[in-house]
C-alpha atoms as a PDB file:
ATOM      1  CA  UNK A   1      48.404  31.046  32.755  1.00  0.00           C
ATOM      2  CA  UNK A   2      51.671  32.479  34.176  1.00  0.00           C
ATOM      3  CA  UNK A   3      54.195  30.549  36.796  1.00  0.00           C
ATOM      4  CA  UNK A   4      54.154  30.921  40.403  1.00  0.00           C
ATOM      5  CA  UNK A   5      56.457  32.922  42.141  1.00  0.00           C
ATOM      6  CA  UNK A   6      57.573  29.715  44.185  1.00  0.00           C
ATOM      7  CA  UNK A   7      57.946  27.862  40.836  1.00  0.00           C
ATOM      8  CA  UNK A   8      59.737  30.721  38.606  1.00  0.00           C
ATOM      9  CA  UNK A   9      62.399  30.037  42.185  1.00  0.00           C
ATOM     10  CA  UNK A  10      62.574  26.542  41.572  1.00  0.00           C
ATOM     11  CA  UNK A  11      63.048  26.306  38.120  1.00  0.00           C
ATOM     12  CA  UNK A  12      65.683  29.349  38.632  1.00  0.00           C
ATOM     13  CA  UNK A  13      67.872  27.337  41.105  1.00  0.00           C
ATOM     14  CA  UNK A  14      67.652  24.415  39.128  1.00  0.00           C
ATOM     15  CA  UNK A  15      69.339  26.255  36.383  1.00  0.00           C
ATOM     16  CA  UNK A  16      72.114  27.372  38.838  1.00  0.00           C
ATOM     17  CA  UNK A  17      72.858  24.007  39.760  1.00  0.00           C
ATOM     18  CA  UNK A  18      71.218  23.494  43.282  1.00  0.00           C
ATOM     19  CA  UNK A  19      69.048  20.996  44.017  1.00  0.00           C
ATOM     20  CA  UNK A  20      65.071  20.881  42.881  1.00  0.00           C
ATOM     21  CA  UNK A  21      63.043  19.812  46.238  1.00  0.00           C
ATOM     22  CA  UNK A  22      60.072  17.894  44.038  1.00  0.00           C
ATOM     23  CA  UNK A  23      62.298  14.870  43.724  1.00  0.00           C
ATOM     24  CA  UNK A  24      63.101  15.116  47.054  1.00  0.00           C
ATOM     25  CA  UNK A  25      59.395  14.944  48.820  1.00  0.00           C
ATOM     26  CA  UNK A  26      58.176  12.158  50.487  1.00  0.00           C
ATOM     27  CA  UNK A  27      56.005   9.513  49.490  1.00  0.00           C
ATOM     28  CA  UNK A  28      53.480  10.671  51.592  1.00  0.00           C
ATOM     29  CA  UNK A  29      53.273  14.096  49.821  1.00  0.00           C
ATOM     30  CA  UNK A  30      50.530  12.318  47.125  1.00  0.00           C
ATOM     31  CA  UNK A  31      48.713  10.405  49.796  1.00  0.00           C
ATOM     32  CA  UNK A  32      45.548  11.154  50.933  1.00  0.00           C
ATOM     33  CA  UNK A  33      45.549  11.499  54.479  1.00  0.00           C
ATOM     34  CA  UNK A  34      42.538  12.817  55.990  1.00  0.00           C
ATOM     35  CA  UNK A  35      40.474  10.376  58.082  1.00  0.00           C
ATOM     36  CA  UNK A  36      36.432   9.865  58.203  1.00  0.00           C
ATOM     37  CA  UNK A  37      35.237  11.990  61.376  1.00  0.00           C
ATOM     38  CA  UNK A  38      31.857  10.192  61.228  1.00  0.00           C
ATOM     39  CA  UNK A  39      30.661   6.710  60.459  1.00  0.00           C
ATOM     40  CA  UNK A  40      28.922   6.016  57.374  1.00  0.00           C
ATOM     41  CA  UNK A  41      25.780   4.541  56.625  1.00  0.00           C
ATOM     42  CA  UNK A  42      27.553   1.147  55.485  1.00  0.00           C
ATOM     43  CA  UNK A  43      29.210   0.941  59.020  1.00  0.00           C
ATOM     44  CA  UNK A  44      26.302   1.763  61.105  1.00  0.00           C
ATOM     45  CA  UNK A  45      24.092  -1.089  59.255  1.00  0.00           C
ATOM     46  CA  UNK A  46      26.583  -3.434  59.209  1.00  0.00           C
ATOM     47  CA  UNK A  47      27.697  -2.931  63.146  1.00  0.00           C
ATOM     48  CA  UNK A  48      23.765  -3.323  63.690  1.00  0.00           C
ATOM     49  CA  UNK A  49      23.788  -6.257  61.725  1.00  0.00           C
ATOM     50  CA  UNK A  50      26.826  -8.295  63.578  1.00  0.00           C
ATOM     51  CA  UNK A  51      26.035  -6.954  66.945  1.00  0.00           C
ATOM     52  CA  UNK A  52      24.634  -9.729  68.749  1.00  0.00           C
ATOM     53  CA  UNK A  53      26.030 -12.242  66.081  1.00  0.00           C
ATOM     54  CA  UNK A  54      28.684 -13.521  68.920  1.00  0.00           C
ATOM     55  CA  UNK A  55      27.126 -13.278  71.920  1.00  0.00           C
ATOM     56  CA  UNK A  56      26.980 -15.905  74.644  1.00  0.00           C
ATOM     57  CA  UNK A  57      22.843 -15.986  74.888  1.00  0.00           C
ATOM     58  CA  UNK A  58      21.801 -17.360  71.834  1.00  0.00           C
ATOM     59  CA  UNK A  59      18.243 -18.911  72.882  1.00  0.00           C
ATOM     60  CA  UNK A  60      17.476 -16.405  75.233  1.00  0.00           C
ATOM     61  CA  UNK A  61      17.948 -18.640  78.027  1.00  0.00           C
ATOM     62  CA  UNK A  62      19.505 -17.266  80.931  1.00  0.00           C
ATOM     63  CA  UNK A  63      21.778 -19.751  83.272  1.00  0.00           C
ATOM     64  CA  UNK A  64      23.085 -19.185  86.958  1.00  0.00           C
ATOM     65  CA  UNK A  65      25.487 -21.093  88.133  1.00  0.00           C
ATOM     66  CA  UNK A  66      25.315 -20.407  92.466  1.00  0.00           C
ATOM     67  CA  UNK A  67      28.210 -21.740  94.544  1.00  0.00           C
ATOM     68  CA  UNK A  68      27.952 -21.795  98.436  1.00  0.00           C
ATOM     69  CA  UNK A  69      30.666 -22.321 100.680  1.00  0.00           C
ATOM     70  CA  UNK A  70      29.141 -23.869 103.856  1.00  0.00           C
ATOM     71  CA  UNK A  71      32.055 -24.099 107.011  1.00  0.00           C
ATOM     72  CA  UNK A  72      31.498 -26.720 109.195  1.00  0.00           C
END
């Protein structure tokens, strides 16, 4: 297959003398950066799984505590 025009450029200034800008990029230029837009099946089953894990009613028992403030 033939070159690019963008890298018959590079390799052209290189030859000149000027700088090459692929050992200049980033370290983010390899990285993967899209994010998930959607949960996956593994978080919806596992946020199902832990969602009442925590909670303050255990038993099922439901407690009210009732304060009055009577002024004599």
């Amino acid at each position: 297959m033939g070159k690019s025009n963008a890298k018959k450029h590079r390799v052209k200034q290189m030859q000149e003398g000027k700088r090459n800008p692929e050992e200049f990029r980033g370290v983010y230029a390899l990285t993967d950066m899209r994010t998930r837009k959607t949960k996956t099946k593994k978080d919806i089953m596992n946020k199902m799984k832990y969602k009442k894990r925590f909670s303050f009613d255990q038993e099922g028992d439901n407690r009210f505590f009732y304060c009055a403030l009577i002024k004599s």
